[in-house]
C-alpha atoms as a PDB file:
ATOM      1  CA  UNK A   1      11.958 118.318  88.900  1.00  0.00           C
ATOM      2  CA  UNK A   2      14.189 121.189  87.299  1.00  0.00           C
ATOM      3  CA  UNK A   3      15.286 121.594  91.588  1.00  0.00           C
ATOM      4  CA  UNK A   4      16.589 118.410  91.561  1.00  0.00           C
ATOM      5  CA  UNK A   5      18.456 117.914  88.279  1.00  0.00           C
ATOM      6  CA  UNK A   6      20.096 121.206  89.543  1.00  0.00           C
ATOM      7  CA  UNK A   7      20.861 120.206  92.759  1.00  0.00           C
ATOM      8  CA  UNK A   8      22.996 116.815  91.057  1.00  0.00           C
ATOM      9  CA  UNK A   9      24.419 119.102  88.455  1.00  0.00           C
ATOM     10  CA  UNK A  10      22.876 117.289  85.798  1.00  0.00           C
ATOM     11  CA  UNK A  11      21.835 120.351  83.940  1.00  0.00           C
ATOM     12  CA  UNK A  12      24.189 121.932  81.302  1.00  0.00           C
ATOM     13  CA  UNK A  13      22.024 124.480  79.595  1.00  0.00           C
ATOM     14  CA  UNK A  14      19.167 126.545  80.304  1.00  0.00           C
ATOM     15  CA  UNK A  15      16.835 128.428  77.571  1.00  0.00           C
ATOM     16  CA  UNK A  16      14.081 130.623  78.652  1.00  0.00           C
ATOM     17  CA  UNK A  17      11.647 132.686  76.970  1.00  0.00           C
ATOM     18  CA  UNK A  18      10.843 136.139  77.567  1.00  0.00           C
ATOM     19  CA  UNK A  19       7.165 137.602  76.065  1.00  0.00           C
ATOM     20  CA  UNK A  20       6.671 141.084  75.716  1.00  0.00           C
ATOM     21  CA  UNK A  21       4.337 141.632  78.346  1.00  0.00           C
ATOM     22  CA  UNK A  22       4.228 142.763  81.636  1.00  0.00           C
ATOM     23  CA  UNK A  23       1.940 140.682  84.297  1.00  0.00           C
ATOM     24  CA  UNK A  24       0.533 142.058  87.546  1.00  0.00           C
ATOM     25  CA  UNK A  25       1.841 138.846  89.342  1.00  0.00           C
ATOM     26  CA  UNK A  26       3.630 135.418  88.548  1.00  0.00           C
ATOM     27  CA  UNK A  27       4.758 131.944  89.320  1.00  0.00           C
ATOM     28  CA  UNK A  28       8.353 131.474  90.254  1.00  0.00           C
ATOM     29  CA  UNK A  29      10.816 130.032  87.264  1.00  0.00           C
ATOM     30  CA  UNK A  30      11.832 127.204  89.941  1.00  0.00           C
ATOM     31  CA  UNK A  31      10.181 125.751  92.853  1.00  0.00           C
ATOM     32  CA  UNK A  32      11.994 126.523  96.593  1.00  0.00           C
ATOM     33  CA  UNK A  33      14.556 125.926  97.264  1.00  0.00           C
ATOM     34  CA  UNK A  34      17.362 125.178  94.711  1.00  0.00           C
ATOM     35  CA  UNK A  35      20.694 125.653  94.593  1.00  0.00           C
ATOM     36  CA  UNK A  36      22.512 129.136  93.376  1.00  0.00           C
ATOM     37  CA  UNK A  37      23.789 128.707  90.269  1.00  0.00           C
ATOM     38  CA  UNK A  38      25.999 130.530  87.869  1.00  0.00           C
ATOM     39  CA  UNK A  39      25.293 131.012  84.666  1.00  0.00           C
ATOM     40  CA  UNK A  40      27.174 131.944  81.307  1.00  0.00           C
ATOM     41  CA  UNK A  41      24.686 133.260  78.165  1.00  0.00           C
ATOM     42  CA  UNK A  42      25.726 131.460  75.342  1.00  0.00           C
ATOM     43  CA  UNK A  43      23.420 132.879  72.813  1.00  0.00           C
ATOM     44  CA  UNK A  44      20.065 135.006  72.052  1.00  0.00           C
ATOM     45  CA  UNK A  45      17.393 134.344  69.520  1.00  0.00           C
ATOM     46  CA  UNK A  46      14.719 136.954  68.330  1.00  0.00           C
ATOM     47  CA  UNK A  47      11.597 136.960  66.952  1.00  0.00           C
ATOM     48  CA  UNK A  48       9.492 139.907  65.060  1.00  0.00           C
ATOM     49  CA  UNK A  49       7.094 139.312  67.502  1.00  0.00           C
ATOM     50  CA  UNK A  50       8.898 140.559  70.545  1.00  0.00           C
ATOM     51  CA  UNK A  51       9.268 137.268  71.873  1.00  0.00           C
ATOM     52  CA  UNK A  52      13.231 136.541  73.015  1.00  0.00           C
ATOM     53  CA  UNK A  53      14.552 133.672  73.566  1.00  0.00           C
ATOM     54  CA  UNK A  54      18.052 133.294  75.795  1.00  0.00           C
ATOM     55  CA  UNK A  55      20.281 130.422  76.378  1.00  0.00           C
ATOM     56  CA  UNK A  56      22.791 130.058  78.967  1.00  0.00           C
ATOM     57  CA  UNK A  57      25.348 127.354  80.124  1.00  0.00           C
ATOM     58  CA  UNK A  58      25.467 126.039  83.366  1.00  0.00           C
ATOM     59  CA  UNK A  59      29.343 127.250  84.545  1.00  0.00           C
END
């Protein structure tokens, strides 16, 4: 869903969270294939725990 609200620029910020810890293997952010797009951080947020938090706007 994420693909497609990217793909008709409908998206004007993006927040993701980063844990402290490392895994052995993942699942990608976004599904195949979306668009490239460029992004501007806009702030950072974090947390005793480790835990960041980053925001970026969609340029």
């Amino acid at each position: 869903m994420v693909r497609e609200f990217l793909q008709k620029r409908l998206v004007n910020e993006i927040g993701i969270s980063i844990h402290p810890r490392l895994l052995g293997d993942g699942i990608a952010l976004f599904a195949q294939p979306y668009p490239e797009t460029e992004l501007e951080l806009v702030r950072v947020k974090q947390y005793p725990s480790g835990l960041l938090q980053v925001f970026y706007r969609v340029k």
